[in-house]
Structure formats: structure tokens, C-alpha cells
N, C-alpha and C. Protein backbone atom coordinates (compact mmCIF):
# COMPACT_ATOMS: atom_id res chain seq x y z
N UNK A 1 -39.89 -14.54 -45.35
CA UNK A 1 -39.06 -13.43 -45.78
C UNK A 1 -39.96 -12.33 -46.32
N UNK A 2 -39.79 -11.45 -45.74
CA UNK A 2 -40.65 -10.40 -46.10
C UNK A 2 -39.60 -9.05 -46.94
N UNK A 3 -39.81 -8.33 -48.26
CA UNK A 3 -39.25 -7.85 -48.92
C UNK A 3 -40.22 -6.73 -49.12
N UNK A 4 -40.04 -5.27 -48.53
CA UNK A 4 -41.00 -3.99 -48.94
C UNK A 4 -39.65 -3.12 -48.78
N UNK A 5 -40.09 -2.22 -50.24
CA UNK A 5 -39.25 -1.25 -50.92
C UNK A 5 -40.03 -0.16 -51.07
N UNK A 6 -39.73 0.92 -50.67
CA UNK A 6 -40.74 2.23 -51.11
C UNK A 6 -41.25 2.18 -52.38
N UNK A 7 -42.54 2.75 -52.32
CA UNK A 7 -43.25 2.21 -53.58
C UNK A 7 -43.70 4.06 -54.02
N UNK A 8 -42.97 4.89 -54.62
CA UNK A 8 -43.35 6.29 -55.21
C UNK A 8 -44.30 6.58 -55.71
N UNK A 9 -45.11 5.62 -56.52
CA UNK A 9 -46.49 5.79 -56.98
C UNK A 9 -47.58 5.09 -56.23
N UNK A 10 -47.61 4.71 -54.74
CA UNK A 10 -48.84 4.02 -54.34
C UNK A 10 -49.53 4.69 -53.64
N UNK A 11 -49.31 6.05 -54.03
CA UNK A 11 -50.48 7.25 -53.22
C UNK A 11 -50.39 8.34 -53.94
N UNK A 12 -51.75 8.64 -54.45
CA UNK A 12 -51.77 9.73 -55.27
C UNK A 12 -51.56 11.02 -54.18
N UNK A 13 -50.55 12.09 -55.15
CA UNK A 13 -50.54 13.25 -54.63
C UNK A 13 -48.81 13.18 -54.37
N UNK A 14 -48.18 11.98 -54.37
CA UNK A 14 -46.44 11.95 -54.04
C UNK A 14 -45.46 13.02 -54.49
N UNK A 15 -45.92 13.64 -55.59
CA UNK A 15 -45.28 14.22 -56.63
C UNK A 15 -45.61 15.72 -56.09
N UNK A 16 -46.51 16.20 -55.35
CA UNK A 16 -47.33 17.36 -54.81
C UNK A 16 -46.73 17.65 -53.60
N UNK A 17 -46.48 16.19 -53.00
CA UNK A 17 -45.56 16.08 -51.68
C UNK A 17 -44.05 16.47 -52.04
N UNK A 18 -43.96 16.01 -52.69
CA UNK A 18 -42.43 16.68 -52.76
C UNK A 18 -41.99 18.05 -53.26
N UNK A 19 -42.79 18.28 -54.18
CA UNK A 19 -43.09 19.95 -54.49
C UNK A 19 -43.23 20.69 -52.70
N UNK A 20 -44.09 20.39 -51.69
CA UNK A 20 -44.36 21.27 -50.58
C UNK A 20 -42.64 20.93 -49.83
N UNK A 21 -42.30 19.45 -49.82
CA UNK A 21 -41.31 19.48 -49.09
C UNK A 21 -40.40 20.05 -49.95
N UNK A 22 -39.70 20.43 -50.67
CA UNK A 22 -38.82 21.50 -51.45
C UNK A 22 -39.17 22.54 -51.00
N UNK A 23 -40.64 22.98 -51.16
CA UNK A 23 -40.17 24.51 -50.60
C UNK A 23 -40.85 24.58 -49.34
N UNK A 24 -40.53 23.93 -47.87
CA UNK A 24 -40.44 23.91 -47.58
C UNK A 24 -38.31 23.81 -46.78
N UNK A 25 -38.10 23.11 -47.48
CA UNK A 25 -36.74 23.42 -46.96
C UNK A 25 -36.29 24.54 -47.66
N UNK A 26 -36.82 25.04 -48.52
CA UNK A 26 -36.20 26.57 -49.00
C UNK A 26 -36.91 27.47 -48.01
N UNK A 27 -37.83 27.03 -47.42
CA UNK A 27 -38.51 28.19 -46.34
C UNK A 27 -36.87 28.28 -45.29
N UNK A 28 -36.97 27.25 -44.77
CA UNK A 28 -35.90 26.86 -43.77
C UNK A 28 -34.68 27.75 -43.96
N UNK A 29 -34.35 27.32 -45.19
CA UNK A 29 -32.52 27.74 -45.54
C UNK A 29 -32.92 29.40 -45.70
N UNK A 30 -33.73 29.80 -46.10
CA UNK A 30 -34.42 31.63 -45.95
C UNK A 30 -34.27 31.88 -44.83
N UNK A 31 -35.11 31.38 -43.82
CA UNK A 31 -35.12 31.90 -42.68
C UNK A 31 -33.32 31.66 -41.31
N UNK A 32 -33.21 30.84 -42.05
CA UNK A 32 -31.86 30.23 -41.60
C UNK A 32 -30.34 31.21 -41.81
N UNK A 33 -30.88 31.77 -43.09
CA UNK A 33 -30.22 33.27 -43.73
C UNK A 33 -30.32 34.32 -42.51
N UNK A 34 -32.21 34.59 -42.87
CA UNK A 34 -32.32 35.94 -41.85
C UNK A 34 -32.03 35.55 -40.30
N UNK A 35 -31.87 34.43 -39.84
CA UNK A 35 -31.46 34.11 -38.06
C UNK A 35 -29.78 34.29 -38.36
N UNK A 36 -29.47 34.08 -39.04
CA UNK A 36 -27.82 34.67 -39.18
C UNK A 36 -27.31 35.89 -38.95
N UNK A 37 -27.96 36.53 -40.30
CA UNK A 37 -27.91 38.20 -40.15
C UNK A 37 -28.41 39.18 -38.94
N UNK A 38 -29.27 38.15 -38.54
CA UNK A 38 -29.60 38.82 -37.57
C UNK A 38 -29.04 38.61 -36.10
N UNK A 39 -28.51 37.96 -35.86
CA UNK A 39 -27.18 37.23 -34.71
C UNK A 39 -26.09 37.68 -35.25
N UNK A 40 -25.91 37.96 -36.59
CA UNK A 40 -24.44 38.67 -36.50
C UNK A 40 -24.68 39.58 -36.67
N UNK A 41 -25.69 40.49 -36.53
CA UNK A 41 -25.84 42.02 -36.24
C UNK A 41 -25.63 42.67 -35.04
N UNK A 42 -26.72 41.51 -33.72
CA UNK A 42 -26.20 41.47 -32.32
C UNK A 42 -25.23 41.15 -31.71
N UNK A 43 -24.61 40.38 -32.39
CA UNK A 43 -22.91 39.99 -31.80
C UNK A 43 -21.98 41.14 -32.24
N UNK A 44 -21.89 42.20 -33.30
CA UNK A 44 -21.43 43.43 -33.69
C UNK A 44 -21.93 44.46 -32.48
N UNK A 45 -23.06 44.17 -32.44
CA UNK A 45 -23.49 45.03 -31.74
C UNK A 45 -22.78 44.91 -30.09
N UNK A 46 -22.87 43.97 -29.84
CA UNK A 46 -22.57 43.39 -28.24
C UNK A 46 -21.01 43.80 -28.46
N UNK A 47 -20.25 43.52 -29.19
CA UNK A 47 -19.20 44.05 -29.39
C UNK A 47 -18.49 45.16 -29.39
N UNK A 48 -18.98 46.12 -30.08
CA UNK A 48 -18.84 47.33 -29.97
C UNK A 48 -19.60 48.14 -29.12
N UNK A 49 -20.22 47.73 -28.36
CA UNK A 49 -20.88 48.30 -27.14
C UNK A 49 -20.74 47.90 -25.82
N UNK A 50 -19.53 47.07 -25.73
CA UNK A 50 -18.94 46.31 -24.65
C UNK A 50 -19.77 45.32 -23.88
N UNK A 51 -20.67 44.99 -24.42
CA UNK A 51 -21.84 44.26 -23.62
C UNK A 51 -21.51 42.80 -24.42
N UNK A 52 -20.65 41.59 -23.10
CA UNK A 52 -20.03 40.77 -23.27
C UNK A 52 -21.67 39.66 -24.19
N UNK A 53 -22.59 39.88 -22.85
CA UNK A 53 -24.12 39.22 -22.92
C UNK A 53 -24.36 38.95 -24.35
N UNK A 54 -24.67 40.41 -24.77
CA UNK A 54 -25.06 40.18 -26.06
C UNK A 54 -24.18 39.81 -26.73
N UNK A 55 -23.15 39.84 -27.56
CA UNK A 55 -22.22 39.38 -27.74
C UNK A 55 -22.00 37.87 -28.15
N UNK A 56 -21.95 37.36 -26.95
CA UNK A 56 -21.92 35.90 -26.78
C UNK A 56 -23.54 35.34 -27.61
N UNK A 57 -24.54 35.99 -27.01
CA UNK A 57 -26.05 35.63 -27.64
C UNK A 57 -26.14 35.36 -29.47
N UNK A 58 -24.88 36.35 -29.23
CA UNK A 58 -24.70 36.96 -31.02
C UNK A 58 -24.26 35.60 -31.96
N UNK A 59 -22.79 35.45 -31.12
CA UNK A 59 -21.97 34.16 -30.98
C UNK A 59 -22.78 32.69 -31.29
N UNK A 60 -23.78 32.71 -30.22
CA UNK A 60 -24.52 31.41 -30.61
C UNK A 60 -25.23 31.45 -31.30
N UNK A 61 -26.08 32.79 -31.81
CA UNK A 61 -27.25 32.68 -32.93
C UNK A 61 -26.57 32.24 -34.18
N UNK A 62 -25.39 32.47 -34.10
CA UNK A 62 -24.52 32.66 -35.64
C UNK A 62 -24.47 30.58 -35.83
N UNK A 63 -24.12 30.59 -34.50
CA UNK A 63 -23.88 28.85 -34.95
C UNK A 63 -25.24 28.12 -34.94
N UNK A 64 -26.03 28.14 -34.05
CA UNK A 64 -27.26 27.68 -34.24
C UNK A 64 -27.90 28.17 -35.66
N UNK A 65 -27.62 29.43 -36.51
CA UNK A 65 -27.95 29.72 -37.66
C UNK A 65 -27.38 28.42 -38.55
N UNK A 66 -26.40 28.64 -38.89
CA UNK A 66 -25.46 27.69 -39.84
C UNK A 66 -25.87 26.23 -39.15
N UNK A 67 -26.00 26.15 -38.20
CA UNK A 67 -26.19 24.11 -37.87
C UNK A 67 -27.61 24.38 -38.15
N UNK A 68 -28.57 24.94 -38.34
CA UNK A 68 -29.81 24.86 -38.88
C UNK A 68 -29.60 24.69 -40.72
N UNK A 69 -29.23 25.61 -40.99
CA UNK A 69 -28.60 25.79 -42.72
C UNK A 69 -28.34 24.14 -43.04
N UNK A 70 -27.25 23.23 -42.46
CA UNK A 70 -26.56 22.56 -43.00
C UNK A 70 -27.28 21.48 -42.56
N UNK A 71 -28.17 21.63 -41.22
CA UNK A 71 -29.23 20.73 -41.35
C UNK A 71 -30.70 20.38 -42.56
N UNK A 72 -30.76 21.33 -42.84
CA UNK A 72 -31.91 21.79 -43.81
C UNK A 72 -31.15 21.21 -45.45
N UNK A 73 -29.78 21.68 -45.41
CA UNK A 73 -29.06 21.08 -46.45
C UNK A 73 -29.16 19.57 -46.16
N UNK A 74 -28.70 19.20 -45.86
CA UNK A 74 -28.01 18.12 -45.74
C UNK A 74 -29.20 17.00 -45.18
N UNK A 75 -30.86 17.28 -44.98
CA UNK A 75 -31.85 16.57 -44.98
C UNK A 75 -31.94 15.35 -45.04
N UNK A 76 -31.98 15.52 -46.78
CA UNK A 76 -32.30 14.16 -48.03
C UNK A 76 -31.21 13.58 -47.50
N UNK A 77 -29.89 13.92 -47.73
CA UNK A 77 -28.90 12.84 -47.32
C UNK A 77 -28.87 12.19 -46.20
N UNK A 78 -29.40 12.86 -45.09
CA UNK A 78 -29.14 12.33 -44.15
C UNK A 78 -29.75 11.62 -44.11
N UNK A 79 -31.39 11.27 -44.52
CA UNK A 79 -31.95 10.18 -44.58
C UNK A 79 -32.19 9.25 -45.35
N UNK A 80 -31.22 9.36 -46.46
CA UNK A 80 -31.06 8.05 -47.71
C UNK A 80 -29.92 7.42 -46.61
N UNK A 81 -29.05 8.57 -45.87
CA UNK A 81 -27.67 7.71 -45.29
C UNK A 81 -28.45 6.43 -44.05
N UNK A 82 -29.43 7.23 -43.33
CA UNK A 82 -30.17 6.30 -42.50
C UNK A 82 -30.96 4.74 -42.61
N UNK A 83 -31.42 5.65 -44.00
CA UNK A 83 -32.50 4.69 -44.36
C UNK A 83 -31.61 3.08 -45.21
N UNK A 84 -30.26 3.60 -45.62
CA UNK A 84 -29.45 2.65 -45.92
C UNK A 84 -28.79 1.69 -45.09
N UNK A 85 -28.64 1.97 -43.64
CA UNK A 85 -28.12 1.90 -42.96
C UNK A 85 -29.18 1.02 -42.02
N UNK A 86 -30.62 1.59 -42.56
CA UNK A 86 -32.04 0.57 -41.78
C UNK A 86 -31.93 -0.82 -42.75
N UNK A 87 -31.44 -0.40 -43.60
CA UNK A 87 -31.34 -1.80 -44.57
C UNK A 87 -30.60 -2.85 -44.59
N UNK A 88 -29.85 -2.48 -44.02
CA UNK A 88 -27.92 -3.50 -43.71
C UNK A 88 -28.66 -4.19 -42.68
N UNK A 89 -29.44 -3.58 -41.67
CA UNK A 89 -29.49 -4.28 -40.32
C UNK A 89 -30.15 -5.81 -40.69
């Protein structure tokens, strides 16, 4: 029977690591902002300029914006939900 549990202190620097990964997902959810604004500027735009193309381009930047956002959110959870779920097995 073999029993290994993440061990938080068995490598110096863990604490440094998580400082970069924080802002690192604040890089993300920033830029995740400006790919929004900026797809719903072109979808206004495609809109009021009758140009279906852009428009639609606009359309998907806006969702690929937000499913990036809520990916970037929703990270950590998703992998305590995994990693719980590696444990049951």
C-alpha cells in the first residue's frame, strides 16, 4: 500500500511558486478583459457597418473572451475538483 500526499514544504521556493502562479492568472483575467473589449468593439463595429464577417468574429471573441476569464477563474478549483476525483479512483 502505497500512501503519497502533497508535501508543500519539500522544495524550497513553493511559496515563490505560488506568488508567480497568482500573478500569473491575474496576467490572464487582464488580458482576458482587454480580448473582450476588444471583440466587443469589433462586433459594434461589424454591426453598424453592416459587415455580417466582422460581426460574427466580434460574436466569438466575446465568448472565447469570457470562457478564457472563467477558465483562469475557476483554475484552482478545477484542479482540487480533479485531483479529488484522482483520489476516489
Amino acid at each position: 500500500m502505497i500512501d503519497i500526499a502533497p508535501n508543500a514544504s519539500g522544495l524550497p521556493g513553493i511559496e515563490q511558486l505560488r506568488v508567480i502562479v497568482g500573478a500569473v492568472m491575474v496576467v490572464g483575467l487582464i488580458l482576458a478583459v482587454l480580448a473582450l473589449i476588444v471583440a466587443a468593439v469589433a462586433w459594434g463595429y461589424g454591426a453598424n457597418s453592416s459587415n455580417p464577417h466582422l460581426a460574427s468574429r466580434g460574436k466569438l471573441g466575446v465568448l472565447v473572451a469570457c470562457g478564457a476569464a472563467v477558465i483562469c477563474g475557476a483554475a484552482v478549483t478545477l484542479v482540487n475538483f480533479f485531483w479529488g476525483v484522482g483520489q476516489s479512483v
